[in-house]
PDB file of N, CA and C in Angstrom:
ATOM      1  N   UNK A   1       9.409 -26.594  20.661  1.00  0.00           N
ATOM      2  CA  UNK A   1      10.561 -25.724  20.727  1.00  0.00           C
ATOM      3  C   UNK A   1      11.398 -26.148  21.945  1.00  0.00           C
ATOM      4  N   UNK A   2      12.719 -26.646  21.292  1.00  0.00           N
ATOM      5  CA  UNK A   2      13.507 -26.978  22.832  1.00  0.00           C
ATOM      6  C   UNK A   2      13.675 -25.973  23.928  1.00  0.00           C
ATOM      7  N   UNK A   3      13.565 -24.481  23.858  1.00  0.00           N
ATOM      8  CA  UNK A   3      14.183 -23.380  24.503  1.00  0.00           C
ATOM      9  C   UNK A   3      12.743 -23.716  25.676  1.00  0.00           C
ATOM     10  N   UNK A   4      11.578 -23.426  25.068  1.00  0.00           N
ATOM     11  CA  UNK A   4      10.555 -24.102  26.337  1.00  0.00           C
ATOM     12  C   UNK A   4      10.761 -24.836  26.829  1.00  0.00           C
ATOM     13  N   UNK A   5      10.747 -26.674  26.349  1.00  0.00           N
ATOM     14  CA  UNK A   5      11.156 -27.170  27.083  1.00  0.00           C
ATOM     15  C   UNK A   5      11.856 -27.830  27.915  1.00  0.00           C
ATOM     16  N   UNK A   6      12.830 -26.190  27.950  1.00  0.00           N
ATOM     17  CA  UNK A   6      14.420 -26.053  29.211  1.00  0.00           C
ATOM     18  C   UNK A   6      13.382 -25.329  29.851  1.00  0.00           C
ATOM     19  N   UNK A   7      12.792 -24.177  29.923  1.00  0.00           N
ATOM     20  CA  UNK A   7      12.760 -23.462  30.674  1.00  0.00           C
ATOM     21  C   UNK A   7      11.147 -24.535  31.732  1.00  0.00           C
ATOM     22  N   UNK A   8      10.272 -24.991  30.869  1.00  0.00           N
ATOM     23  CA  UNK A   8       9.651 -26.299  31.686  1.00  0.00           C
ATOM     24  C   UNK A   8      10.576 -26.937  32.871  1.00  0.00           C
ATOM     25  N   UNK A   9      11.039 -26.864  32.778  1.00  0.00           N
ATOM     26  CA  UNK A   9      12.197 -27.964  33.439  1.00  0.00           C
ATOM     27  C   UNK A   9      12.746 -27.504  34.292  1.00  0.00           C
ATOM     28  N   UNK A  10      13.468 -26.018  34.364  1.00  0.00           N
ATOM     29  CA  UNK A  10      13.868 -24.952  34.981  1.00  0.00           C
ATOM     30  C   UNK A  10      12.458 -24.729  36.013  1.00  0.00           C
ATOM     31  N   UNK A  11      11.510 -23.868  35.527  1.00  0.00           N
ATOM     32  CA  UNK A  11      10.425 -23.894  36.331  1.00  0.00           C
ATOM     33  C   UNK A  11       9.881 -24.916  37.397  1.00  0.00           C
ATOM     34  N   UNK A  12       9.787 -26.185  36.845  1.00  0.00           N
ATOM     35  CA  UNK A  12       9.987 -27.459  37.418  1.00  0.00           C
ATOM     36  C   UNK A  12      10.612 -26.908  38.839  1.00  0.00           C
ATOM     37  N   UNK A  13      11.890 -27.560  39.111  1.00  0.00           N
ATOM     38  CA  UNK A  13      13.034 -27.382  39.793  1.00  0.00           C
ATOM     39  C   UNK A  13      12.578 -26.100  40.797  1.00  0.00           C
ATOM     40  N   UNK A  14      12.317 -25.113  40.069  1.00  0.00           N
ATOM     41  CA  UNK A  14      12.334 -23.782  41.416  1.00  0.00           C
ATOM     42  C   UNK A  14      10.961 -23.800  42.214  1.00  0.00           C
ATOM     43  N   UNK A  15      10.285 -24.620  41.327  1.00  0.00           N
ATOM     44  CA  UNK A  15       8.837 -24.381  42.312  1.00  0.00           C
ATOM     45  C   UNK A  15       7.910 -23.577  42.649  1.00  0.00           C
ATOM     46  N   UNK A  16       7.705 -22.690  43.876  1.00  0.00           N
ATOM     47  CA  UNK A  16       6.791 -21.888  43.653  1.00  0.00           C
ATOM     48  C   UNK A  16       7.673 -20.653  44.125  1.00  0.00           C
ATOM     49  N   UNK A  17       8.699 -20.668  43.521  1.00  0.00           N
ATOM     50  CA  UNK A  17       9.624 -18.935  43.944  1.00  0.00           C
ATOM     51  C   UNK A  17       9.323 -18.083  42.519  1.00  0.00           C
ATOM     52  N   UNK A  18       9.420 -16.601  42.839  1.00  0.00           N
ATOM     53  CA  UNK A  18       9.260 -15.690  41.616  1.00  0.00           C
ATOM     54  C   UNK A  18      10.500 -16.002  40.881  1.00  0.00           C
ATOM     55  N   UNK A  19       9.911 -15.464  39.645  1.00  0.00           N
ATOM     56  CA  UNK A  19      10.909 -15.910  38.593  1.00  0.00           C
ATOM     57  C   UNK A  19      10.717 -14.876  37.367  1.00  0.00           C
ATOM     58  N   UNK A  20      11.804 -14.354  37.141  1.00  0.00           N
ATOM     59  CA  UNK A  20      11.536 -13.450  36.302  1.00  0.00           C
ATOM     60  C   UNK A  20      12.411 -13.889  34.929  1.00  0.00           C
ATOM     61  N   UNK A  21      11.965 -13.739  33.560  1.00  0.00           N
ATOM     62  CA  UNK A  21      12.600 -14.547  32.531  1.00  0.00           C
ATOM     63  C   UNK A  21      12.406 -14.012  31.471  1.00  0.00           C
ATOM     64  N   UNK A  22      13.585 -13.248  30.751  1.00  0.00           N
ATOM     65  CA  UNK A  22      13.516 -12.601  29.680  1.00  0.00           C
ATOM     66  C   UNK A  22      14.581 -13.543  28.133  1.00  0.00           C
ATOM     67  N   UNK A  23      13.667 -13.579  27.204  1.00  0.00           N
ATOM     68  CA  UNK A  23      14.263 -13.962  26.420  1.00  0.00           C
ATOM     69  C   UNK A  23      14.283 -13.836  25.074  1.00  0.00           C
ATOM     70  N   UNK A  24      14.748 -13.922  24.240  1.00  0.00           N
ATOM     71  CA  UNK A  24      15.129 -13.494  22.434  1.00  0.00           C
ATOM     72  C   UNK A  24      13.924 -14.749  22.002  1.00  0.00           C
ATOM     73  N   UNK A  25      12.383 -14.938  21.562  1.00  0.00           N
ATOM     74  CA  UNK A  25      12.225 -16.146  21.247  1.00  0.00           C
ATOM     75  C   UNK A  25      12.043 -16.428  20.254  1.00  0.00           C
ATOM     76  N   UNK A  26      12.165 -14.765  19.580  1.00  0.00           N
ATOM     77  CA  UNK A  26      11.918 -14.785  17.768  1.00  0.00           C
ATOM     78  C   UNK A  26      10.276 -15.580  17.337  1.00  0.00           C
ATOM     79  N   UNK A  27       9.406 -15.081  17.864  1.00  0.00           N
ATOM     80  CA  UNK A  27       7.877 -15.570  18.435  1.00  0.00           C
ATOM     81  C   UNK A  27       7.018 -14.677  17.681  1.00  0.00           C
ATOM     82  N   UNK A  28       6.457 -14.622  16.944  1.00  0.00           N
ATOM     83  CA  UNK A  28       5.073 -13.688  16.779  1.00  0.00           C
ATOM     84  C   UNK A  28       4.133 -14.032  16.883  1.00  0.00           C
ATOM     85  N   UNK A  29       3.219 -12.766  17.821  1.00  0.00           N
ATOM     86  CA  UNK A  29       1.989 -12.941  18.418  1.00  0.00           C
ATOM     87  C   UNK A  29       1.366 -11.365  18.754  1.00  0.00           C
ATOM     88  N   UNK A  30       0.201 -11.325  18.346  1.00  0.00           N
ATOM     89  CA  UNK A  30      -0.742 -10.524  18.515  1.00  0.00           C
ATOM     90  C   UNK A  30      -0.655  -9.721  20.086  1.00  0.00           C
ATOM     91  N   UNK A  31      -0.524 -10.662  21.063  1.00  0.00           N
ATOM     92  CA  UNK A  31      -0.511 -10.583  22.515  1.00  0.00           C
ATOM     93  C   UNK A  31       0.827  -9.536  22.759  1.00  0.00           C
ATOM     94  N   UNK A  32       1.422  -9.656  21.875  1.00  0.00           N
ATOM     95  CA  UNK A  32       2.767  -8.728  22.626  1.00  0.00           C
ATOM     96  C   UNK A  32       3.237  -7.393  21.052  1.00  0.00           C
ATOM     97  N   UNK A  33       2.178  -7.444  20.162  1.00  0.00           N
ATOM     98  CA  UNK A  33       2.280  -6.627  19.316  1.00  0.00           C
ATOM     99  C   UNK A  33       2.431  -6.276  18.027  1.00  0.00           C
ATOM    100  N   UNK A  34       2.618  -7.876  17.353  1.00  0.00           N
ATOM    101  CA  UNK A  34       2.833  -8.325  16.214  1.00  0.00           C
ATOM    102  C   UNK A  34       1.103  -8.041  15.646  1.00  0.00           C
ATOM    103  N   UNK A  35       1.383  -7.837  14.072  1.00  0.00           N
ATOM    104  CA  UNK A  35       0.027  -7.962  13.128  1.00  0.00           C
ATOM    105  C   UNK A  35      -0.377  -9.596  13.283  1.00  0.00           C
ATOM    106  N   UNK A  36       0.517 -10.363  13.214  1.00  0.00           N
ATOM    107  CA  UNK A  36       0.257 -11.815  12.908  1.00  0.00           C
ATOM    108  C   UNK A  36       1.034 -12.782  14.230  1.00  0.00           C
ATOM    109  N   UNK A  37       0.422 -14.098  14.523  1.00  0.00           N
ATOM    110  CA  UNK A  37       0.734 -15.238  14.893  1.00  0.00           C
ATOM    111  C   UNK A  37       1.519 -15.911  13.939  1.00  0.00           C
ATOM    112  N   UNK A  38       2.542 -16.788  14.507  1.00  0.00           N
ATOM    113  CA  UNK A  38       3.359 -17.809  13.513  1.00  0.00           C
ATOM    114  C   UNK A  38       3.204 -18.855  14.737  1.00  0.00           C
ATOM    115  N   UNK A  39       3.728 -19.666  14.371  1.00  0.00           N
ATOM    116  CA  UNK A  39       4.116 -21.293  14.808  1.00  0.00           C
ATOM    117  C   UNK A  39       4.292 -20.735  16.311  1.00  0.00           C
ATOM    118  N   UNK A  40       5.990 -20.375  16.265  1.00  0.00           N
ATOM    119  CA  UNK A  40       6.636 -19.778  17.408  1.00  0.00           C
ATOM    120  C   UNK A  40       5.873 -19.375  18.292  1.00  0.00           C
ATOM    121  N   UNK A  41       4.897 -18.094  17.771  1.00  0.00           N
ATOM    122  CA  UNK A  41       3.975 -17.396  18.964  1.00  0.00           C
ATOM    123  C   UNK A  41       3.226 -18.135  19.195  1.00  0.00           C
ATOM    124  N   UNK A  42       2.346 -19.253  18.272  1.00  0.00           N
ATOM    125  CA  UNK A  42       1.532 -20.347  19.179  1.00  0.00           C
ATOM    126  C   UNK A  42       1.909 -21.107  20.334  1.00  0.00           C
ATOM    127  N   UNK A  43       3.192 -21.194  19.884  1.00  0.00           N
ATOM    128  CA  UNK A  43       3.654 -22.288  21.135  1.00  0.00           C
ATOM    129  C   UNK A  43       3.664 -21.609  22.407  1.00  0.00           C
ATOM    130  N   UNK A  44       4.862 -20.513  22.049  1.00  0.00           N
ATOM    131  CA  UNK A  44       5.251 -19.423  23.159  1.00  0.00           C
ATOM    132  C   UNK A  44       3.619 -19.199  24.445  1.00  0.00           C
ATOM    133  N   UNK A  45       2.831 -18.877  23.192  1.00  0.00           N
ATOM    134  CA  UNK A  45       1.082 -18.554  24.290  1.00  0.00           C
ATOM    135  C   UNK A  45       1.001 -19.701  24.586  1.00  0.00           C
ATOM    136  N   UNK A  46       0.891 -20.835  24.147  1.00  0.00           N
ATOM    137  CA  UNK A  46       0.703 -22.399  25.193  1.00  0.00           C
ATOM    138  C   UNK A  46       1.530 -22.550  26.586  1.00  0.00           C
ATOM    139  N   UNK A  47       2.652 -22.142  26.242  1.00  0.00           N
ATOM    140  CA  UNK A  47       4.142 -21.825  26.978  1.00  0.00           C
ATOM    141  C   UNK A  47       3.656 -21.562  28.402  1.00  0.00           C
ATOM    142  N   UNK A  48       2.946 -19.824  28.100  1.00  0.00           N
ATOM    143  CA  UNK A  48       2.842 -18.567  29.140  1.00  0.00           C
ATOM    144  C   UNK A  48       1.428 -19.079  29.969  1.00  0.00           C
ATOM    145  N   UNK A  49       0.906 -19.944  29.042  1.00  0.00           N
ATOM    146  CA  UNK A  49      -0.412 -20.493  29.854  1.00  0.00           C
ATOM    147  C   UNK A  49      -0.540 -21.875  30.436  1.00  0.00           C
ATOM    148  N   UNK A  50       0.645 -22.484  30.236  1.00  0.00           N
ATOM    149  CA  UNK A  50       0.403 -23.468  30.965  1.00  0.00           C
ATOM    150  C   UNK A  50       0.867 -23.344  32.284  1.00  0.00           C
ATOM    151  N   UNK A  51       2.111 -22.394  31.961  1.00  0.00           N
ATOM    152  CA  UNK A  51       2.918 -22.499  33.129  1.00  0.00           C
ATOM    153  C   UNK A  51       2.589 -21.332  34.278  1.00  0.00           C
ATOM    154  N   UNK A  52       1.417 -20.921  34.073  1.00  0.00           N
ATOM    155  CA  UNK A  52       0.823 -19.653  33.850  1.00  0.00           C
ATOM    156  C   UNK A  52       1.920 -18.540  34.574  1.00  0.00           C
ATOM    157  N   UNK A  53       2.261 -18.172  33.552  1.00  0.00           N
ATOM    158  CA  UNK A  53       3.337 -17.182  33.255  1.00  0.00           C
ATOM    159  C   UNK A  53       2.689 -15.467  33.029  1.00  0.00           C
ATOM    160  N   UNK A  54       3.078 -14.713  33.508  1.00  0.00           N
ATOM    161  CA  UNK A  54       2.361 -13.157  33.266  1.00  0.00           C
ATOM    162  C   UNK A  54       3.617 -12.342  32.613  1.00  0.00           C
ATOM    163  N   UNK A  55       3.073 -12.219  31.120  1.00  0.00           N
ATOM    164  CA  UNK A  55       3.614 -11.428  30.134  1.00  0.00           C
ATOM    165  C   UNK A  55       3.714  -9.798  30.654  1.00  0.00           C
ATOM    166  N   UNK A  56       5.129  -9.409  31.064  1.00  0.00           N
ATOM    167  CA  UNK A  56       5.373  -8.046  30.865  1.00  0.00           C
ATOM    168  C   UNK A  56       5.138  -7.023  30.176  1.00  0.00           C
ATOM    169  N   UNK A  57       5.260  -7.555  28.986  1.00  0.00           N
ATOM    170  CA  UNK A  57       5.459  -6.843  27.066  1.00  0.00           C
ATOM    171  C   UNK A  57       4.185  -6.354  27.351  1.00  0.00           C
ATOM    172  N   UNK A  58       3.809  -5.246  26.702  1.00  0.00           N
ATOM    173  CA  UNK A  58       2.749  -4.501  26.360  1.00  0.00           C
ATOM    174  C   UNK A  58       2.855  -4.366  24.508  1.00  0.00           C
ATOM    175  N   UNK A  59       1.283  -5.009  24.245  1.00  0.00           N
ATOM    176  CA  UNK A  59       0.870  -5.047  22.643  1.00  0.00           C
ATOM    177  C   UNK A  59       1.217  -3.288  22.180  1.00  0.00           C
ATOM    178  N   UNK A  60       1.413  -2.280  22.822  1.00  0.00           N
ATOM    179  CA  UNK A  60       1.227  -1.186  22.310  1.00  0.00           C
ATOM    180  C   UNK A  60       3.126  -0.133  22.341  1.00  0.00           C
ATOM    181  N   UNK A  61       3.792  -1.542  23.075  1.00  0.00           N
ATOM    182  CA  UNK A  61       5.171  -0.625  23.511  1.00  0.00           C
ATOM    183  C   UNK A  61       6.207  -0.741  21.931  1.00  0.00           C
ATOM    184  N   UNK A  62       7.013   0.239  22.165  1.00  0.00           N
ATOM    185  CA  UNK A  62       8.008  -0.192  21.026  1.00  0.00           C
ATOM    186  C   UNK A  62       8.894  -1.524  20.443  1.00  0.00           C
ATOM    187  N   UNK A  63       9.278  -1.298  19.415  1.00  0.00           N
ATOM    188  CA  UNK A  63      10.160  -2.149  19.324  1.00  0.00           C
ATOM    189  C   UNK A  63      11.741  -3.008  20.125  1.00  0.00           C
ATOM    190  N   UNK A  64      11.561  -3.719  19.853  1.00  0.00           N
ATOM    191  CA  UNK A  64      12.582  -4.222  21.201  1.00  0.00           C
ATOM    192  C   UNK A  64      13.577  -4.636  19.911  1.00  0.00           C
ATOM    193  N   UNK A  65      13.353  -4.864  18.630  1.00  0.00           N
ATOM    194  CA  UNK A  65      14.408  -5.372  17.527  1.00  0.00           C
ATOM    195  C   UNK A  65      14.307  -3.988  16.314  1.00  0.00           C
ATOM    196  N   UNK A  66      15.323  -3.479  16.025  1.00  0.00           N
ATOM    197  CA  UNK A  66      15.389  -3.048  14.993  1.00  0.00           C
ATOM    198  C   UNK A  66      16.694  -3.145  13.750  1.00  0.00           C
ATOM    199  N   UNK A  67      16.850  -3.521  12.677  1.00  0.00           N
ATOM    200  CA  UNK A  67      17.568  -3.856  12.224  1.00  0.00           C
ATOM    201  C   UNK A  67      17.332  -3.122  10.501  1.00  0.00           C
ATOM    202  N   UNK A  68      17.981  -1.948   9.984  1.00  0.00           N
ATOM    203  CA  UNK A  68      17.681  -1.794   9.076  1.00  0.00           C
ATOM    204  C   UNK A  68      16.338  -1.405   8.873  1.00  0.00           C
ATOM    205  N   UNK A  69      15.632  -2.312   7.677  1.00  0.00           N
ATOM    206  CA  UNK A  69      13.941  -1.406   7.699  1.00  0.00           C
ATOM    207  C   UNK A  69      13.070  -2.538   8.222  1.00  0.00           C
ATOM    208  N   UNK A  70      13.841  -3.512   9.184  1.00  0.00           N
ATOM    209  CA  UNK A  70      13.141  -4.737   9.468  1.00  0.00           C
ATOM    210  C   UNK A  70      12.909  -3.859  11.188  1.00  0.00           C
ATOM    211  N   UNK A  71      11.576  -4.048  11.865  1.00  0.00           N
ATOM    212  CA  UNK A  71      11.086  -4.057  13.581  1.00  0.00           C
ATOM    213  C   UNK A  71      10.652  -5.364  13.662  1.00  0.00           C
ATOM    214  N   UNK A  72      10.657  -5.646  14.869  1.00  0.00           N
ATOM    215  CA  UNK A  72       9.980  -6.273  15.852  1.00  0.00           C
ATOM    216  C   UNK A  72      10.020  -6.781  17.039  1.00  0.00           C
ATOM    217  N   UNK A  73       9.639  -7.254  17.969  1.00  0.00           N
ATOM    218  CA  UNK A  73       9.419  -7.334  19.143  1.00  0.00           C
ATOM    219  C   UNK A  73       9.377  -8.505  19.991  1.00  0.00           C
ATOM    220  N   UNK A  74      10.621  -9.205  19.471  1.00  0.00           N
ATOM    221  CA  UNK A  74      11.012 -10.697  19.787  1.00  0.00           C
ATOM    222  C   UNK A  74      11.500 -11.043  20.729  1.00  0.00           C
ATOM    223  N   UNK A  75      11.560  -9.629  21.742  1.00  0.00           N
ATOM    224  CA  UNK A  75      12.561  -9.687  23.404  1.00  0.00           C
ATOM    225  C   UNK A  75      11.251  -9.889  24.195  1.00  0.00           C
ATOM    226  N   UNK A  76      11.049 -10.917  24.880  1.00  0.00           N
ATOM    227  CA  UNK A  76      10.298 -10.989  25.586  1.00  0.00           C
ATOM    228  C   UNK A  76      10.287 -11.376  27.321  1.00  0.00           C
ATOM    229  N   UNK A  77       9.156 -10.792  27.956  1.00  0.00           N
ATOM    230  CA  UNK A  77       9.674 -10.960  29.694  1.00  0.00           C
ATOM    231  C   UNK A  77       8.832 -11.564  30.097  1.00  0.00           C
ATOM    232  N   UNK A  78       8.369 -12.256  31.126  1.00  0.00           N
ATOM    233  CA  UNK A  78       7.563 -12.849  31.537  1.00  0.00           C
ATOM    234  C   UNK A  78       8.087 -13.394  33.190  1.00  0.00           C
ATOM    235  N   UNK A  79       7.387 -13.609  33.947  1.00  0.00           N
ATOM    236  CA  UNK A  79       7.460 -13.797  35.465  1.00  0.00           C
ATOM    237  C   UNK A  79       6.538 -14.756  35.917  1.00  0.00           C
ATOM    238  N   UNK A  80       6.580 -14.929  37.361  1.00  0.00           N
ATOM    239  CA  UNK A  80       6.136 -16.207  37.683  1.00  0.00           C
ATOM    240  C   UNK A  80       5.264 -15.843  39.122  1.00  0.00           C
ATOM    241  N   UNK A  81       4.336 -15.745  39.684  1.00  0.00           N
ATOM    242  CA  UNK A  81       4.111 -15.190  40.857  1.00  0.00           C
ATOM    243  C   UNK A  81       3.224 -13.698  40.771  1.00  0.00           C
ATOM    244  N   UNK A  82       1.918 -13.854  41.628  1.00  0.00           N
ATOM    245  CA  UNK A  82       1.202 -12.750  40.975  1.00  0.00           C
ATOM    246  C   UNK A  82       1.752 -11.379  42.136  1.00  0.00           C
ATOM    247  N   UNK A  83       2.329 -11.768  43.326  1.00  0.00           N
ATOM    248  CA  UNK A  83       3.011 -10.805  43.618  1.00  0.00           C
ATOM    249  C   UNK A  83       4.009 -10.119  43.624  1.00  0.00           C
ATOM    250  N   UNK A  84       5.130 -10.718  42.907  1.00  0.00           N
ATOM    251  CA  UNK A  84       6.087 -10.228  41.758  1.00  0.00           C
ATOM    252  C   UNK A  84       5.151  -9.365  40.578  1.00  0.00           C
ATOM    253  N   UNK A  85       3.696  -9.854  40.059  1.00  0.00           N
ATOM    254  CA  UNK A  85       3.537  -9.000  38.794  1.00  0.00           C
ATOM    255  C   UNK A  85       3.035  -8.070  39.209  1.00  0.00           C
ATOM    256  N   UNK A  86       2.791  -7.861  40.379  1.00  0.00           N
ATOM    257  CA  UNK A  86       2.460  -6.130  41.042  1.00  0.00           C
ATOM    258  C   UNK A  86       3.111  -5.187  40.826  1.00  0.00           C
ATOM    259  N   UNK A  87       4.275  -6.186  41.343  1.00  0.00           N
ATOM    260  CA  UNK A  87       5.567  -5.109  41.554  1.00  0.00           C
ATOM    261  C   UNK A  87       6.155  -4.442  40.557  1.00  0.00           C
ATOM    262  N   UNK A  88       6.553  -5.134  39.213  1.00  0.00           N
ATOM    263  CA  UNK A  88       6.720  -4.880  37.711  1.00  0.00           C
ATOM    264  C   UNK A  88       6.393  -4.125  36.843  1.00  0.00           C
ATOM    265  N   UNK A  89       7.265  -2.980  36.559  1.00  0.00           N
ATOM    266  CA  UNK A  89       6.685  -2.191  35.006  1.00  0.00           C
ATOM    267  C   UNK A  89       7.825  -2.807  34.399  1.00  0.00           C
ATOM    268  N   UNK A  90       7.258  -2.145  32.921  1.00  0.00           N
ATOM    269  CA  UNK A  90       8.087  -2.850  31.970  1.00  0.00           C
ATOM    270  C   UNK A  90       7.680  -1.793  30.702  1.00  0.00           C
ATOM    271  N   UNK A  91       9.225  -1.369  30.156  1.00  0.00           N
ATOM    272  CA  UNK A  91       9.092  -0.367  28.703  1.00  0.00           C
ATOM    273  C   UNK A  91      10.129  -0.931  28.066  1.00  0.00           C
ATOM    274  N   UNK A  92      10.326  -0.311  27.063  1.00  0.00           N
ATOM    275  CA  UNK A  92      11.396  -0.448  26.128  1.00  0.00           C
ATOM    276  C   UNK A  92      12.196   0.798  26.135  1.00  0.00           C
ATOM    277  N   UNK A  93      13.066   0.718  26.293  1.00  0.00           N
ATOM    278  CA  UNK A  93      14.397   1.743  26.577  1.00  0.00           C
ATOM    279  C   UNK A  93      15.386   2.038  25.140  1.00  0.00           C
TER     280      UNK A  93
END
């Protein structure tokens, strides 16, 4: 997925500063609340673990997409720095 690897690259570059990074990745995965994994969410979890990235999203919070009789939960946050993830809550509004 090219959108990772920009943000690889991005990460790269800043080094070891917090980083907070929210994005549309259209991803499904179990980890943030979906019934099922696809492609997308495989990568995305390779993504969050290589770069070791700490997922905001909570598997149990609402929908972040709703459209008609279609949900889901394709807005995703993630940060960089375990003392930034102290600091962090995170809901859906």
């Amino acid at each position: 997925m090219e959108t990772l690897q920009e943000l690889v690259s991005i990460l790269t570059d800043l080094g070891d500063k917090g980083v907070l990074i929210c994005a549309d990745l259209n991803a499904h995965s179990r980890i943030w609340g979906y019934a099922n994994k696809d492609t997308r969410g495989a990568q995305v979890e390779d993504f969050l673990l290589a770069q070791q990235l700490y997922l905001l999203n909570e598997t149990n919070s609402s929908s972040t997409f709703e459209h008609f009789d279609r949900k889901g939960r394709s807005d995703l946050s993630f940060i960089k720095g375990t003392d930034f993830a102290n600091s962090c809550t995170w809901e859906v509004l």
